[in-house]
PDB file of N, CA and C in Angstrom:
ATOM      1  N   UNK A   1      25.976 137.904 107.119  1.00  0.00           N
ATOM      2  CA  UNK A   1      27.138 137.145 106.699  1.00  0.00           C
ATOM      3  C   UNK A   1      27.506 137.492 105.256  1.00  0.00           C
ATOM      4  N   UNK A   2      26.749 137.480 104.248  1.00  0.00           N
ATOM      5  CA  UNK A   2      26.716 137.881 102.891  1.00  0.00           C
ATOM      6  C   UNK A   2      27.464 139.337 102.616  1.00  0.00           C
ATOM      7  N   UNK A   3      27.108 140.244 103.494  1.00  0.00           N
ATOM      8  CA  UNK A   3      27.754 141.809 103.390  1.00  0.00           C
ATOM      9  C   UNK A   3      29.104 141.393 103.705  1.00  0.00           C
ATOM     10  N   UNK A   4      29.277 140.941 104.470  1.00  0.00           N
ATOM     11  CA  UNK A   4      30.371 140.803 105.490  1.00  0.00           C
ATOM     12  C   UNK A   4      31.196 140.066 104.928  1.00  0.00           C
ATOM     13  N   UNK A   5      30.784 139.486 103.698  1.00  0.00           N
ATOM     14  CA  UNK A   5      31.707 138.301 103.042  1.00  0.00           C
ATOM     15  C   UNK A   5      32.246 139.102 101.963  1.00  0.00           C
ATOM     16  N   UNK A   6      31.234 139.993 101.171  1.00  0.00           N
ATOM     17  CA  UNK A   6      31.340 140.589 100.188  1.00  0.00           C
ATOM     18  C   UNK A   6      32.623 141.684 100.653  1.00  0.00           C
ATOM     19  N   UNK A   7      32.465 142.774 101.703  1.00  0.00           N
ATOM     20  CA  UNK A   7      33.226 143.164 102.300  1.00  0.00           C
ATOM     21  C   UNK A   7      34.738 142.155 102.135  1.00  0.00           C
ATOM     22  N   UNK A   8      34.585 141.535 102.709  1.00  0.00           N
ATOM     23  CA  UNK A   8      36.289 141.011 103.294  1.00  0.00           C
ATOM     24  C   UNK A   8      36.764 140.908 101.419  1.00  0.00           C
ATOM     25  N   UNK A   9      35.884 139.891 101.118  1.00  0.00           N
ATOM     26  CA  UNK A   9      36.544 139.507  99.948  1.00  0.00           C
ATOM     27  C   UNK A   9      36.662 140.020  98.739  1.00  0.00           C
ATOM     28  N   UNK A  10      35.685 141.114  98.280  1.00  0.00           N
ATOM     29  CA  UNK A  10      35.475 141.985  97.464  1.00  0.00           C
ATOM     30  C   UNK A  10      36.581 143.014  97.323  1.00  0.00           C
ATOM     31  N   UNK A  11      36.148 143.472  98.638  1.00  0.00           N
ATOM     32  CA  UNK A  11      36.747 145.035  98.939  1.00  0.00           C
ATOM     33  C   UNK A  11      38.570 144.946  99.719  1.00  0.00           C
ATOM     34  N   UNK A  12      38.595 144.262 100.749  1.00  0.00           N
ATOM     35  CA  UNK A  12      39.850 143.964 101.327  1.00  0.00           C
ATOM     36  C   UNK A  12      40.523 142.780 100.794  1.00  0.00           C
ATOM     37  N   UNK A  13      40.093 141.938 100.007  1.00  0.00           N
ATOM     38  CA  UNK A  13      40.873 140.676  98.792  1.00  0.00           C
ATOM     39  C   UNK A  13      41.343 139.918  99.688  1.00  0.00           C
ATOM     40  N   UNK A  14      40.353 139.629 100.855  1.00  0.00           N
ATOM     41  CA  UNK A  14      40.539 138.443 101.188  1.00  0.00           C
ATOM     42  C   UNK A  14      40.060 137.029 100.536  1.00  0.00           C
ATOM     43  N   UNK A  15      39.886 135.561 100.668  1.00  0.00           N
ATOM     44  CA  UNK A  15      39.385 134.944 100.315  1.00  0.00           C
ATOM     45  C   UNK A  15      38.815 133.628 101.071  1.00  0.00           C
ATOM     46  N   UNK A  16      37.398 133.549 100.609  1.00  0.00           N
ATOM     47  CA  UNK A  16      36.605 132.733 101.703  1.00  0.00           C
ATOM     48  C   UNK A  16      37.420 131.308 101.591  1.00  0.00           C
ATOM     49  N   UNK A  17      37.308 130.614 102.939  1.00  0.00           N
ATOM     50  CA  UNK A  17      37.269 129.473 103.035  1.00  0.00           C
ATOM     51  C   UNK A  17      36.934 128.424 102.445  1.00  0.00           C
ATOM     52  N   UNK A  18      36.976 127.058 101.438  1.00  0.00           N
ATOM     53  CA  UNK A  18      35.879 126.833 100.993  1.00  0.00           C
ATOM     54  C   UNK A  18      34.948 125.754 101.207  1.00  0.00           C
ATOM     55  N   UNK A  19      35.449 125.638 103.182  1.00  0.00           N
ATOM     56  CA  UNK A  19      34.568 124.523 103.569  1.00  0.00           C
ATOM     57  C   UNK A  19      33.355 125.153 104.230  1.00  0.00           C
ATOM     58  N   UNK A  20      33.299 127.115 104.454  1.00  0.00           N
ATOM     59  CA  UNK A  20      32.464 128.224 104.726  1.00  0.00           C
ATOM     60  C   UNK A  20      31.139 127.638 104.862  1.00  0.00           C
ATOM     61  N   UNK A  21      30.471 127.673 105.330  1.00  0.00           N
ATOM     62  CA  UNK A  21      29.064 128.019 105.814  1.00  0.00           C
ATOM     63  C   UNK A  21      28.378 129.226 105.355  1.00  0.00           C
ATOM     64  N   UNK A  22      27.157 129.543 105.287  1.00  0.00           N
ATOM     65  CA  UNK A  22      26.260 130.515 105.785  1.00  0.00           C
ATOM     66  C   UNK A  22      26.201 130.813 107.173  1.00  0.00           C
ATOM     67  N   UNK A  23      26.632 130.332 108.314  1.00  0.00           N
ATOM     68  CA  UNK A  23      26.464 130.482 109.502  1.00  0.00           C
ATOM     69  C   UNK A  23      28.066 130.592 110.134  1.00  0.00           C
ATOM     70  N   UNK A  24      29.346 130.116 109.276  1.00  0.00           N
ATOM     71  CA  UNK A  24      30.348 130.153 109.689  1.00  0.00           C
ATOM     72  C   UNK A  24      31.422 129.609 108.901  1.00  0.00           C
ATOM     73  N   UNK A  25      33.078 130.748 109.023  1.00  0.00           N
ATOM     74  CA  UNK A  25      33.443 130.244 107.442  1.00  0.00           C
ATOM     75  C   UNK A  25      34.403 131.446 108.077  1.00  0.00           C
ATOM     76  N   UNK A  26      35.827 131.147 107.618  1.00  0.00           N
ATOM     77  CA  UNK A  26      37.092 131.881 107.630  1.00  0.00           C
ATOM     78  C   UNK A  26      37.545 132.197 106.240  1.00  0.00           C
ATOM     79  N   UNK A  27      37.700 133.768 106.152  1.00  0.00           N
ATOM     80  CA  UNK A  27      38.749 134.598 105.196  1.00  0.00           C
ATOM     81  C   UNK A  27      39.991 134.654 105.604  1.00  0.00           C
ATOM     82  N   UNK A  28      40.900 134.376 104.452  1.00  0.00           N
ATOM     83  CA  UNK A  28      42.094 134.506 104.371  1.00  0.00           C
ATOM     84  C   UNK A  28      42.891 135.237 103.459  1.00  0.00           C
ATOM     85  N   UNK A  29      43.978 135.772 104.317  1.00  0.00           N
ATOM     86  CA  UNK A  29      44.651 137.253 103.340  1.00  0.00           C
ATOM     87  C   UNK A  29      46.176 136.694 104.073  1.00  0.00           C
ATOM     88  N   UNK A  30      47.340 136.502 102.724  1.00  0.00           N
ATOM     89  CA  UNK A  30      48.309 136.839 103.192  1.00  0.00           C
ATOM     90  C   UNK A  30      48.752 136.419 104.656  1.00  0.00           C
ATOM     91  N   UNK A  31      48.097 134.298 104.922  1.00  0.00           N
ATOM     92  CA  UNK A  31      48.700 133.875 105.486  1.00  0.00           C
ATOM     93  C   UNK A  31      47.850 133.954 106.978  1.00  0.00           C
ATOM     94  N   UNK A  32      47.294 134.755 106.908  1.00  0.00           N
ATOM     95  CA  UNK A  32      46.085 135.441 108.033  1.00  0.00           C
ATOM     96  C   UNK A  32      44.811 135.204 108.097  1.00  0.00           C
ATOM     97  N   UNK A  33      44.116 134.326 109.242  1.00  0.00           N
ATOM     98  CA  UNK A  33      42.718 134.771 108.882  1.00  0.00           C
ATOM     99  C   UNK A  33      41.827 135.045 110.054  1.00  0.00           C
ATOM    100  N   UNK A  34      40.704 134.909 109.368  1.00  0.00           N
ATOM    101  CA  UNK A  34      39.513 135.788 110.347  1.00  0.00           C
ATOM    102  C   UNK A  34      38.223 134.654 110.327  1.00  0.00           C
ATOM    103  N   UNK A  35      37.720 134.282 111.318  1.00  0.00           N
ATOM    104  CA  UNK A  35      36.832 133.483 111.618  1.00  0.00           C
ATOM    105  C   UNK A  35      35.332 134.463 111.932  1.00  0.00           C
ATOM    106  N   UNK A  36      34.581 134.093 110.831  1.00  0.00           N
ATOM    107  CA  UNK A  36      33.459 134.837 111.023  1.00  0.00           C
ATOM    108  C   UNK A  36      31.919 134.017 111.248  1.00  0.00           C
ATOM    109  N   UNK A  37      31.347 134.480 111.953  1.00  0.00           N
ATOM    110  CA  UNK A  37      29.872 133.384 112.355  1.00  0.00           C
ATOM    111  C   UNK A  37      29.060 134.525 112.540  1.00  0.00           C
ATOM    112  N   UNK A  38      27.899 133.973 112.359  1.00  0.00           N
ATOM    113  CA  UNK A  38      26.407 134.549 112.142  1.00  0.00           C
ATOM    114  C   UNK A  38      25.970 134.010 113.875  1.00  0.00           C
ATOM    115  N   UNK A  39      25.297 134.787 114.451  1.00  0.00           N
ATOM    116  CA  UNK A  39      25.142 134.742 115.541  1.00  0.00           C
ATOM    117  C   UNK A  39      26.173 134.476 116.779  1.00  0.00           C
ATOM    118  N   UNK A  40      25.592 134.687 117.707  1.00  0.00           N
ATOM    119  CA  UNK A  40      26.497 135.159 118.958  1.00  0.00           C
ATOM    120  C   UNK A  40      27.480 134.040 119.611  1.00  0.00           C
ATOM    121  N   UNK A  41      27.071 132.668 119.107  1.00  0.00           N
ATOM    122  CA  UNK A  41      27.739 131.608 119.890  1.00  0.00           C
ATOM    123  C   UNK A  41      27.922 131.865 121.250  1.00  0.00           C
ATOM    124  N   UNK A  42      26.918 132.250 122.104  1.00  0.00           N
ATOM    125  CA  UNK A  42      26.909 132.521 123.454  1.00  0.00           C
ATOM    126  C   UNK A  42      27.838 133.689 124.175  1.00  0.00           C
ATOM    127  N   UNK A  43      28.311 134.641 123.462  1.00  0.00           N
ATOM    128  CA  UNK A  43      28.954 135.658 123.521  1.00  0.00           C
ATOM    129  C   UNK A  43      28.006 137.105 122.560  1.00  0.00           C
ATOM    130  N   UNK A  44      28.102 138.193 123.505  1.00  0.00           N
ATOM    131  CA  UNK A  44      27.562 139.477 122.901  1.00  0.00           C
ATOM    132  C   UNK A  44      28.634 140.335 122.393  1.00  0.00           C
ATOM    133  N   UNK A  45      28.873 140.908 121.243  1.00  0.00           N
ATOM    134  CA  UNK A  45      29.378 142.353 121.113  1.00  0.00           C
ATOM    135  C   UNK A  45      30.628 141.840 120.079  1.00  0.00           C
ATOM    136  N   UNK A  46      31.164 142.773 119.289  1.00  0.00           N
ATOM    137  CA  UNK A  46      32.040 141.894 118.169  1.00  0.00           C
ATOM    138  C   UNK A  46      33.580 142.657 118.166  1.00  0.00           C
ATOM    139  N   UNK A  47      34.149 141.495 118.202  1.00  0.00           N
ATOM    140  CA  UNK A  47      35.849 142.231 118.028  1.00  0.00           C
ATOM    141  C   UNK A  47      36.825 141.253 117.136  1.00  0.00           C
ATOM    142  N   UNK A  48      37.932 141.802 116.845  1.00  0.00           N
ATOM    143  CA  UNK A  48      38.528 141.032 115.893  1.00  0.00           C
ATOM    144  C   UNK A  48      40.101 141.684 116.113  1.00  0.00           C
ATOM    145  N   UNK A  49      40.682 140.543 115.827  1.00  0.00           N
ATOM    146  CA  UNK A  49      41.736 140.241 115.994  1.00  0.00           C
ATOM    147  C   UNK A  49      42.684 140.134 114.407  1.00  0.00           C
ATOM    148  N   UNK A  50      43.589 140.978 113.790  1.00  0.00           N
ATOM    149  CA  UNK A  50      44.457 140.530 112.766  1.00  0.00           C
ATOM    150  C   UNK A  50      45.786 140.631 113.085  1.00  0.00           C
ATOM    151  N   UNK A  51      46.616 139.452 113.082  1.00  0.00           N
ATOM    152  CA  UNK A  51      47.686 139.686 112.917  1.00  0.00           C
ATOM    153  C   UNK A  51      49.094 139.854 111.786  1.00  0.00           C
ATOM    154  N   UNK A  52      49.698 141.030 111.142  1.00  0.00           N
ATOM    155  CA  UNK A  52      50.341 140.829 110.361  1.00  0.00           C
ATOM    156  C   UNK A  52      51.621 141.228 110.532  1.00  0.00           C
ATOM    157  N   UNK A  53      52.253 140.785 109.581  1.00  0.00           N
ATOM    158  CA  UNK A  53      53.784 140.955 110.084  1.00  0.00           C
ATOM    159  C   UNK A  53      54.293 142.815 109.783  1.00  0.00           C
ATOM    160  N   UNK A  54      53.453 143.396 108.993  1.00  0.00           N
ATOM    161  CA  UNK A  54      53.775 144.449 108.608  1.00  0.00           C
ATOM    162  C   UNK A  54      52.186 145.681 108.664  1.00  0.00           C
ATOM    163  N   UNK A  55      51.640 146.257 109.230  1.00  0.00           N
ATOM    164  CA  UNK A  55      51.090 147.103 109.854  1.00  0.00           C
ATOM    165  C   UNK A  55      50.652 148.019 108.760  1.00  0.00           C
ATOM    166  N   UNK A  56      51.779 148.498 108.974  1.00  0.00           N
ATOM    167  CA  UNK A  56      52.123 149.364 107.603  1.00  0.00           C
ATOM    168  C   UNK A  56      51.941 148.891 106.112  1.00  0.00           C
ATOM    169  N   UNK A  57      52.317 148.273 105.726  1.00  0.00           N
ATOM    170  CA  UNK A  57      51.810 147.588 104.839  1.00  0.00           C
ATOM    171  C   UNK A  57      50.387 147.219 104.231  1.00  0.00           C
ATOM    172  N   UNK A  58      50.196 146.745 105.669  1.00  0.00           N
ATOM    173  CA  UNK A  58      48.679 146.164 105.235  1.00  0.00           C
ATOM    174  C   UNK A  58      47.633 147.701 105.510  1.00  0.00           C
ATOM    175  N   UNK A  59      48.174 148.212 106.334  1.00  0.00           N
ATOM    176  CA  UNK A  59      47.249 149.671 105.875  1.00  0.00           C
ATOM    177  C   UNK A  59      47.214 150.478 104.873  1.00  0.00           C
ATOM    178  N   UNK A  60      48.573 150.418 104.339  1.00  0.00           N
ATOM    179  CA  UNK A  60      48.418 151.387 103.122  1.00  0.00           C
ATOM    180  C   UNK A  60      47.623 150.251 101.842  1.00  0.00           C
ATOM    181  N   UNK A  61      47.519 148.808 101.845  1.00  0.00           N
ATOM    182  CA  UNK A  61      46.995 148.032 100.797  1.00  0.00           C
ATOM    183  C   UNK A  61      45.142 148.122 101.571  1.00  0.00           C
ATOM    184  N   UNK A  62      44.984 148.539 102.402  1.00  0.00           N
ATOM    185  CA  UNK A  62      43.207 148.629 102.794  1.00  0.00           C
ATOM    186  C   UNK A  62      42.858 150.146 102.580  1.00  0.00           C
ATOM    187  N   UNK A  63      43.432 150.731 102.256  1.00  0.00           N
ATOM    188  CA  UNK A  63      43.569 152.699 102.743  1.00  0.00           C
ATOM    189  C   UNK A  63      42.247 152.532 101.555  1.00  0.00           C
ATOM    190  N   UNK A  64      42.651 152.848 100.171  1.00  0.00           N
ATOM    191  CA  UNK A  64      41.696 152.783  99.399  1.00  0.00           C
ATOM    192  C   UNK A  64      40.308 152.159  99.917  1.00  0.00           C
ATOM    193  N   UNK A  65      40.273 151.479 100.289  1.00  0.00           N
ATOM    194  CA  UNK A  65      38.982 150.091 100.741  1.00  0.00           C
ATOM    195  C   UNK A  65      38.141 151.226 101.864  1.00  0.00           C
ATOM    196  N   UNK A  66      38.993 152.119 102.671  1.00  0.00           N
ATOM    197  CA  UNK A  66      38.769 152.794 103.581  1.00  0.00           C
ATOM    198  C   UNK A  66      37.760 151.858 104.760  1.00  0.00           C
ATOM    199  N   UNK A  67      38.333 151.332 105.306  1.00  0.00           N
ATOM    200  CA  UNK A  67      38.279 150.661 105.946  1.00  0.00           C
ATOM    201  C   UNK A  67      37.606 151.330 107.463  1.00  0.00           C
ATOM    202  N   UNK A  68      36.804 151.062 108.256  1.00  0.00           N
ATOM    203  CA  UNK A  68      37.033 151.975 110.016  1.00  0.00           C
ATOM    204  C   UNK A  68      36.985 150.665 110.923  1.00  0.00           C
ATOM    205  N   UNK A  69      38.057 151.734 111.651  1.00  0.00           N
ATOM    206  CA  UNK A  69      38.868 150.719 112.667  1.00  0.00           C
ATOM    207  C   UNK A  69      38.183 151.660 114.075  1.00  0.00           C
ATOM    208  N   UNK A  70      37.694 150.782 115.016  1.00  0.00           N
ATOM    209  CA  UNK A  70      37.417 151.432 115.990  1.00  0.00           C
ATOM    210  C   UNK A  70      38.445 151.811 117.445  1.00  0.00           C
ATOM    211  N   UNK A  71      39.565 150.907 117.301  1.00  0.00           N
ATOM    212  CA  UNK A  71      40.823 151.332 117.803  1.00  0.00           C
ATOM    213  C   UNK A  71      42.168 151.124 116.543  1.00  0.00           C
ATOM    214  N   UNK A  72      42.652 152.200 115.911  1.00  0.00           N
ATOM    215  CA  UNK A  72      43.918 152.285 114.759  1.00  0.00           C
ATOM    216  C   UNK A  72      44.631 151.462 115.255  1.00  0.00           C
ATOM    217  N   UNK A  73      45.666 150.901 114.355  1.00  0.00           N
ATOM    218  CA  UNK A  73      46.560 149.708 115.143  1.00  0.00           C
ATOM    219  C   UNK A  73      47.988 150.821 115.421  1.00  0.00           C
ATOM    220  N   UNK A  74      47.592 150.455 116.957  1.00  0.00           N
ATOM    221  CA  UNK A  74      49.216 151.006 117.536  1.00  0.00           C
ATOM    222  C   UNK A  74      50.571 150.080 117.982  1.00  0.00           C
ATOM    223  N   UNK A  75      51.677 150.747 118.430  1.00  0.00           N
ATOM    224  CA  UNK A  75      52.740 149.866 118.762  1.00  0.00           C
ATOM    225  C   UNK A  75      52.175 149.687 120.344  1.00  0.00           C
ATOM    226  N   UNK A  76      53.259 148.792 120.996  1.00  0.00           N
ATOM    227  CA  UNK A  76      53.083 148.453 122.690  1.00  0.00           C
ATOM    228  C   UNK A  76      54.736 147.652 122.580  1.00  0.00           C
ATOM    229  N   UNK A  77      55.106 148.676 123.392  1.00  0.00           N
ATOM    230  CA  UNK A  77      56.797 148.287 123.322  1.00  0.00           C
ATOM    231  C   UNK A  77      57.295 147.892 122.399  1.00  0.00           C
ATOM    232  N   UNK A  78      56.837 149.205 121.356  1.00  0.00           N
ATOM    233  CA  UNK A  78      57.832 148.898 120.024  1.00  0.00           C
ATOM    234  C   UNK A  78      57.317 147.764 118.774  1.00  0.00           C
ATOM    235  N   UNK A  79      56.511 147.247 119.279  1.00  0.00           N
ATOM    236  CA  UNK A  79      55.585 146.446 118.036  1.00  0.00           C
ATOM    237  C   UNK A  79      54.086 146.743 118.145  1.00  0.00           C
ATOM    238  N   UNK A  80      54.071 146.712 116.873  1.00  0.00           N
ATOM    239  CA  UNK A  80      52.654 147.100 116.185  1.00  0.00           C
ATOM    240  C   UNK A  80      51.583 146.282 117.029  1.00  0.00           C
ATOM    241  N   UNK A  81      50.742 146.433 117.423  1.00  0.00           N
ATOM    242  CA  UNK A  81      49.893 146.014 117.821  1.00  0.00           C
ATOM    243  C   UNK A  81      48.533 146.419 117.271  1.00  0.00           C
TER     244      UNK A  81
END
């Protein structure tokens, strides 16, 4: 959780929650956030979900951070996905 915090908020300028946990606790960027927990909550394997209004944008502001994405964000009928 600690890497992972340092990560978001360090490196991508997100900012923790500040009712956060050690075990569970949402970053927020620009209106957006990300719900992160320490163990599996009865689910295996990890994925994540961001939604922003501009794609583009928010990639060229993480590019530096170099970020890896295990699927790049593509369009699907014309919006970014």
């Amino acid at each position: 959780m600690l890497a992972s915090l340092r990560y978001y908020v360090e490196v991508l300028g997100f900012q923790n929650a500040d009712w956060g946990t050690d075990d569970f606790t949402s970053v927020n960027r620009d209106g957006a956030g990300i719900y992160l927990c320490r163990g599996g909550q009865g689910q295996s394997g990890t994925w994540v979900w961001i939604g922003v209004e501009d794609v583009e944008l928010f990639m060229r502001s993480t590019r530096t951070a170099a970020p890896r994405f295990a699927i790049p964000p593509r369009t699907i009928r014309g919006r970014w996905r």
